[in-house]
Protein backbone atom coordinates (compact mmCIF):
# COMPACT_ATOMS: atom_id res chain seq x y z
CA UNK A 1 110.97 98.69 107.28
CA UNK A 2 110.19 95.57 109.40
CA UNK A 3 109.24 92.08 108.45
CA UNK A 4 105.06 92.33 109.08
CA UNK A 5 101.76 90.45 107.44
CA UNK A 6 98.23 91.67 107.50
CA UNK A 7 95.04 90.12 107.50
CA UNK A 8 92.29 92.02 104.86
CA UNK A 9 89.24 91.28 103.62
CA UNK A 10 87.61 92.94 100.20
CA UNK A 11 84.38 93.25 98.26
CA UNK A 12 82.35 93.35 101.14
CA UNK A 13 83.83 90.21 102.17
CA UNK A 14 83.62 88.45 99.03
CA UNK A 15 87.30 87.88 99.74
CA UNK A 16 90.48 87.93 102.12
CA UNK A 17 93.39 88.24 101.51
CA UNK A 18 96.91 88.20 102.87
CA UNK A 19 99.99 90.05 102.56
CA UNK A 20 103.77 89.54 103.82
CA UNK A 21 107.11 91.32 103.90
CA UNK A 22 110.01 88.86 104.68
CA UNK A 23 112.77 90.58 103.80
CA UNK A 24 114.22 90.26 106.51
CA UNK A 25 113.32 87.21 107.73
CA UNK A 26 114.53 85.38 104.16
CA UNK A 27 117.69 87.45 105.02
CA UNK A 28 118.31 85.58 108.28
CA UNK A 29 117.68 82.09 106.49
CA UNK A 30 120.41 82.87 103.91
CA UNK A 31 122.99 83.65 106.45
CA UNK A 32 122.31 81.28 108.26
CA UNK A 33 122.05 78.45 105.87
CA UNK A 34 124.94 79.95 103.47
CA UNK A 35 122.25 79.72 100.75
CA UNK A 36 123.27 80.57 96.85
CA UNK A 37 120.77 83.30 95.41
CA UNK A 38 118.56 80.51 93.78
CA UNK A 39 118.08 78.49 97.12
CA UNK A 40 117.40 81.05 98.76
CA UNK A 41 114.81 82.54 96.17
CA UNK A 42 113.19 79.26 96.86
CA UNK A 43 113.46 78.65 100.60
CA UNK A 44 112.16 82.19 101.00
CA UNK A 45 109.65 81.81 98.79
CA UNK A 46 108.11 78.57 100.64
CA UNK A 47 108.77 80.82 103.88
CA UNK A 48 106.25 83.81 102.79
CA UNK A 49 103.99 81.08 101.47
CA UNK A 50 104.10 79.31 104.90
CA UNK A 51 103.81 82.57 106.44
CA UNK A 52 100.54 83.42 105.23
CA UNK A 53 99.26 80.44 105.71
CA UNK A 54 99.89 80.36 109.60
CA UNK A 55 98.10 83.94 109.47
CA UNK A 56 95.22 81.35 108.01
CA UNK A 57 95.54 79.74 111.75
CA UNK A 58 94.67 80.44 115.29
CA UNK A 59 96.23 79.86 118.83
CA UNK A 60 98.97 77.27 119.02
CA UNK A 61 97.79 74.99 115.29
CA UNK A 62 100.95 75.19 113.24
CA UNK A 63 101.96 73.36 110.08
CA UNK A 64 104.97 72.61 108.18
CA UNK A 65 105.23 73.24 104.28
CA UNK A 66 107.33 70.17 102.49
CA UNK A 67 108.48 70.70 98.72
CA UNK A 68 109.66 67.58 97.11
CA UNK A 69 110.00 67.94 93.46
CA UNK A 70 113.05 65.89 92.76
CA UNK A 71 115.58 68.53 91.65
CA UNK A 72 118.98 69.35 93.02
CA UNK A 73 117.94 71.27 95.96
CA UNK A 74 116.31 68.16 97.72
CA UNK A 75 113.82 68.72 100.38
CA UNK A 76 113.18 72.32 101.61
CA UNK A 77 110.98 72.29 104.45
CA UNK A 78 109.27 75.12 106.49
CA UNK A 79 107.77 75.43 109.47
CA UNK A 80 105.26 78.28 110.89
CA UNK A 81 102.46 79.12 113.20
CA UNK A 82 99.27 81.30 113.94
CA UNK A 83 102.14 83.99 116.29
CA UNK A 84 104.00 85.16 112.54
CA UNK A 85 107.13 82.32 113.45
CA UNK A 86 109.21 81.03 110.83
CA UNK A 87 111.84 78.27 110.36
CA UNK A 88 113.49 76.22 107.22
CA UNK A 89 115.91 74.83 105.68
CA UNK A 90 116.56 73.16 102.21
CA UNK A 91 118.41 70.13 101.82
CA UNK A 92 121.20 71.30 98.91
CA UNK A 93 121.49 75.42 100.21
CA UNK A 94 124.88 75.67 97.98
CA UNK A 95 122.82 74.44 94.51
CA UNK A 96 123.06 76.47 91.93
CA UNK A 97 122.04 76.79 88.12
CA UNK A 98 122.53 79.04 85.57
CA UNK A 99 119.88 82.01 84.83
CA UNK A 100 116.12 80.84 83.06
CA UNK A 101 115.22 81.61 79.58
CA UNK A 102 114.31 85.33 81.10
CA UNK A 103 116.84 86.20 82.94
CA UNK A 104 115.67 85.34 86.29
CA UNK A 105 116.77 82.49 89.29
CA UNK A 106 116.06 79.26 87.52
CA UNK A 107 113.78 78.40 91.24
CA UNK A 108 111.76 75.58 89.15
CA UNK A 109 115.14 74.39 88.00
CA UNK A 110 116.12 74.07 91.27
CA UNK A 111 113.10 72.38 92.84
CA UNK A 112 111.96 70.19 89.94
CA UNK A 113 108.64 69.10 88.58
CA UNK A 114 108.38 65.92 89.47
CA UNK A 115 106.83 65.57 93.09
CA UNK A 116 104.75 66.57 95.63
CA UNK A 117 104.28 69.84 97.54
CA UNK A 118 102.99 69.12 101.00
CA UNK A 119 101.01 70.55 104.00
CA UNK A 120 100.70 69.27 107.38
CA UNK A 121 98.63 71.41 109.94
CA UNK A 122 98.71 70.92 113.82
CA UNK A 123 95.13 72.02 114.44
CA UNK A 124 95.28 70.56 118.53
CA UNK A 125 93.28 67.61 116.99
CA UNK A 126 94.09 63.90 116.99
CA UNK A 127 95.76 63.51 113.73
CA UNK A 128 97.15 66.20 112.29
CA UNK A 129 95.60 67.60 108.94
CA UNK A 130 97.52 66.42 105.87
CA UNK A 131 97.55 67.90 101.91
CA UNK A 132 99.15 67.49 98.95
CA UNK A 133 99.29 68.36 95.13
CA UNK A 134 101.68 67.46 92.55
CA UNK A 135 104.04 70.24 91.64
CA UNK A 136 102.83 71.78 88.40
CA UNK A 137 105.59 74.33 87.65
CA UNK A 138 108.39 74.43 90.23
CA UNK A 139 108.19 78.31 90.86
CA UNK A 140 106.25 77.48 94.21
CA UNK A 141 103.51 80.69 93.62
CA UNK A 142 101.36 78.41 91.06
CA UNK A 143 102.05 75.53 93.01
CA UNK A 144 100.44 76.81 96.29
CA UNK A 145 97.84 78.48 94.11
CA UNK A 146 97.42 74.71 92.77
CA UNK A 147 97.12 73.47 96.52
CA UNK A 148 94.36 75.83 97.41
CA UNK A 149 92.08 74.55 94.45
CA UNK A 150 92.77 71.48 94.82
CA UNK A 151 93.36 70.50 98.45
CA UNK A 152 91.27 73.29 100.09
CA UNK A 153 88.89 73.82 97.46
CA UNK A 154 89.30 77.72 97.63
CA UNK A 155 90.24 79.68 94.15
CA UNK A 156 93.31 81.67 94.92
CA UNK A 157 95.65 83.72 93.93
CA UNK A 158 99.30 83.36 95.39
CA UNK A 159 102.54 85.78 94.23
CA UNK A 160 105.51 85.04 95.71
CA UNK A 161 109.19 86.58 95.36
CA UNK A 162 112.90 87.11 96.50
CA UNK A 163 115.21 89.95 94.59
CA UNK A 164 118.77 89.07 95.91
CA UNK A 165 121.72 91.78 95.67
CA UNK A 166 124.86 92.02 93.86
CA UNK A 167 126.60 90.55 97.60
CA UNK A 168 123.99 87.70 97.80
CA UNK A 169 122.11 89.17 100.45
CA UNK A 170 118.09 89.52 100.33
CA UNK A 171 117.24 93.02 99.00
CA UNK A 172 113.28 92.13 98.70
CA UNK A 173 111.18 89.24 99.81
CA UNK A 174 107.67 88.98 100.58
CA UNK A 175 104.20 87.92 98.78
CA UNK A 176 100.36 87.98 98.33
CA UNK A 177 97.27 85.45 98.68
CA UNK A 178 93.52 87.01 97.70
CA UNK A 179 91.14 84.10 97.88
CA UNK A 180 88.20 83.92 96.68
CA UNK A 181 85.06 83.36 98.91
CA UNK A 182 81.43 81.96 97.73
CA UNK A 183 79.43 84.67 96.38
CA UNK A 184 82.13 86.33 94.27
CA UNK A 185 80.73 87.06 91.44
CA UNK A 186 81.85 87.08 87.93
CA UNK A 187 82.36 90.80 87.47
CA UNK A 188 84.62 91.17 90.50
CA UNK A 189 86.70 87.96 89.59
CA UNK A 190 87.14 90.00 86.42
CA UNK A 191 88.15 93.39 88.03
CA UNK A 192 90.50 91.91 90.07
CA UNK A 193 92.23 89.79 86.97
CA UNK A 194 92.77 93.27 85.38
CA UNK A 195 94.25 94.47 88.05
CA UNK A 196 96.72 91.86 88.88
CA UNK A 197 97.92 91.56 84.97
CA UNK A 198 98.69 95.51 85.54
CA UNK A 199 100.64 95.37 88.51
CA UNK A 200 104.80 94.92 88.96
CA UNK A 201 105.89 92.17 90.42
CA UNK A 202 106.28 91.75 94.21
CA UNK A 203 109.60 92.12 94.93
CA UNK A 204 109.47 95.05 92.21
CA UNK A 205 106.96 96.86 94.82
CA UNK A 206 108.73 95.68 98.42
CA UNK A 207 112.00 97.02 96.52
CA UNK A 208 110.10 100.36 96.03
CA UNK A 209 108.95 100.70 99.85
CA UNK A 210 105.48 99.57 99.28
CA UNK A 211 104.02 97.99 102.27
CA UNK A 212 101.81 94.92 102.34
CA UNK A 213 98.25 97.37 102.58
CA UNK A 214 99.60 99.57 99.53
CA UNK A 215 100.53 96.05 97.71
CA UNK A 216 96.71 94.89 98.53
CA UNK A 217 95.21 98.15 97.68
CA UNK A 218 97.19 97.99 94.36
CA UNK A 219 95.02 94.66 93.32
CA UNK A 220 91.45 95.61 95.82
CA UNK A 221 91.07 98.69 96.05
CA UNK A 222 88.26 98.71 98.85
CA UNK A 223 90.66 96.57 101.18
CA UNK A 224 89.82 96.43 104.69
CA UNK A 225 92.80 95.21 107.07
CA UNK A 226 91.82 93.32 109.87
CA UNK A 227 94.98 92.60 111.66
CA UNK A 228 98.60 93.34 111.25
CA UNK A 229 101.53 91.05 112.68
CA UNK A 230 105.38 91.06 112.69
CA UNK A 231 107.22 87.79 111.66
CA UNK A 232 110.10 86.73 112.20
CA UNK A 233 112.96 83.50 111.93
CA UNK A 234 112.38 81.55 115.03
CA UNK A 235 113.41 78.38 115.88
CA UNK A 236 112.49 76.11 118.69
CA UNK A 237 116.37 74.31 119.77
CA UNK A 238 118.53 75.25 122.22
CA UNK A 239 121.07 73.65 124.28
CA UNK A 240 118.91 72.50 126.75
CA UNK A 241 116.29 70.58 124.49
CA UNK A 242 118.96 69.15 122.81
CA UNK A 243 120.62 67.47 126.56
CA UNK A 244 116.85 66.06 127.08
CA UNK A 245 117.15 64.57 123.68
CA UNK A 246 120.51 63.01 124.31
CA UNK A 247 119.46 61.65 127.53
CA UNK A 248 116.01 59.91 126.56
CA UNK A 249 118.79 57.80 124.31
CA UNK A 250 119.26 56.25 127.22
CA UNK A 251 122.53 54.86 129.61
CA UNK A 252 123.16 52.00 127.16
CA UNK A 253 123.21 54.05 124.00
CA UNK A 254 125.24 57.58 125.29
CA UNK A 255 127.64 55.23 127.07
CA UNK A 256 128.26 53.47 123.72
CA UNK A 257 129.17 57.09 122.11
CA UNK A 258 130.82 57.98 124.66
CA UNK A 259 133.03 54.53 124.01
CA UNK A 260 133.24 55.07 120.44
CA UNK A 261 133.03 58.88 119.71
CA UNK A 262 134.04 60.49 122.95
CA UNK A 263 131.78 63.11 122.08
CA UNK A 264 128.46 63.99 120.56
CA UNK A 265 127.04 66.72 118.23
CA UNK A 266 123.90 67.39 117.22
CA UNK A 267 122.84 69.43 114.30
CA UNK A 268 119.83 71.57 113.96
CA UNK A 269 118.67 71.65 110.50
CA UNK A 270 116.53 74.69 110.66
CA UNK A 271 118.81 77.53 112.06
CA UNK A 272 121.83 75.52 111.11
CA UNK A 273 123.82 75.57 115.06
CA UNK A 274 125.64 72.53 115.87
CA UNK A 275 125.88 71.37 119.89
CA UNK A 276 128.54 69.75 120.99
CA UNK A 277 129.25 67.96 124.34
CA UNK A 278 133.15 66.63 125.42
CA UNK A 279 133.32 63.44 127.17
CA UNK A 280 132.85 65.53 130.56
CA UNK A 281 129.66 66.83 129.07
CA UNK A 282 128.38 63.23 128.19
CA UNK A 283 129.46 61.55 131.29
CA UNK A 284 127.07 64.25 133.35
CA UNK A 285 124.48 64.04 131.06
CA UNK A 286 125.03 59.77 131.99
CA UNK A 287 125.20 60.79 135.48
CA UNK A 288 121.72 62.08 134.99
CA UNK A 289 119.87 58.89 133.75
């Protein structure tokens, strides 16, 4: 099945919601980042997260999801937009801890509880929209359930998961968001409570073949889908971005690596490729200033 979201809205509109199915997408992150099962469970969970939330957009706005929470995977950050595109990386792919108190990837292990989970949005305006909560648990599904209340004022609920296989690659990966929108009343916030504490977990269901309308339709069952999208790992480098970059350096500066270094390289952090340019390479790129 491919990596898609959809768009839905319930209850006669009393609320939308959003579902994802990154399998394969977390898949491409692992590989290419050489992630341990617990990064990746939380790299790919920020990436659904982030996922839905550039569904949330329109047109070009974009935003990048930061988790800082002071444990031993450092800094993962995501990027996405409105057009389903995804890109991350965490700062410590290789850490890895021993299974939680239930068996599962110790993910709030890894990320910590002491920190701040961050949103930026690039909504085409002046400054660019900025959020943030204090982690609360370090699983990242509460946490971006805690950044909804909090930041955007909008009771939500957020699931989020990654089941990794026996060979470290990504067997399941994908979440939910329902929010709430004013007008829900009492009785549906409590029909759709019962159904949530009856369902399986997420990656239980995208293990199972359930796609994200039979996940929705699982927790609302009058769920209307409004638009359906593939996603996908995308990143934004290449070769040639990366030879404008060298060159606004300037003559003084690439001549001096070219003097000390007699080459350059430049590392991508999101897709993990390394450029390199020989002395030949860096004197044309001079040559071009």
């Amino acid at each position: 099945m491919q990596d898609y979201l959809i768009r839905a809205t319930a209850l006669q509109g009393q609320v939308r919601a959003f579902a994802v199915r990154s399998t394969e997408v977390v898949g491409e992150l692992t590989r290419r980042h050489q992630m341990t099962p617990t990064a990746a469970a939380a790299l790919g969970r920020t990436a659904s997260a982030a996922l839905m939330m550039g569904a949330m957009l329109k047109g070009e706005e974009k935003l990048t999801v930061q988790v800082k929470g002071g444990g031993p995977i450092g800094q993962i950050v995501v990027d996405a937009n409105a057009a389903g595109e995804v890109r991350g990386y965490a700062d410590n792919p290789q850490v890895d801890l021993p299974l939680n108190a239930v068996g599962k990837l110790d993910v709030a292990g890894a990320v910590g509880t002491d920190g701040f989970l961050y949103i930026v949005k690039d909504l085409g305006l002046k400054e660019p929209y900025r959020g943030s909560v204090p982690i609360v648990s370090g699983e990242l599904a509460e946490d971006f359930t805690y950044y909804f209340a909090k930041s955007e004022q909008t009771p939500s609920v957020v699931a989020l998961g990654v089941l990794v296989d026996i060979d470290y690659s990504i067997k399941a990966s994908g979440g939910f968001i329902i929010q709430l929108l004013p007008g829900c009343t009492d009785e549906q916030i409590a029909e759709i409570e019962r159904q949530l504490s009856q369902i399986q977990s997420v990656t239980s269901m995208i293990d199972r073949g359930d796609t994200p309308e039979e996940i929705l339709r699982r927790i609302l069952p009058d769920v209307q889908v409004m638009d359906r999208m593939d996603v996908a790992f995308r990143c934004k480098c290449s070769r040639e971005r990366v030879e404008q970059t060298l060159i606004s350096l300037g003559r003084e500066e690439l001549e001096s690596i070219l003097t000390d270094e007699g080459q350059a390289e430049v590392h991508c952090h999101f897709c993990n490729e390394r450029y390199r340019f020989n002395s030949s390479e860096l004197e044309e790129l001079i040559g071009k200033i």
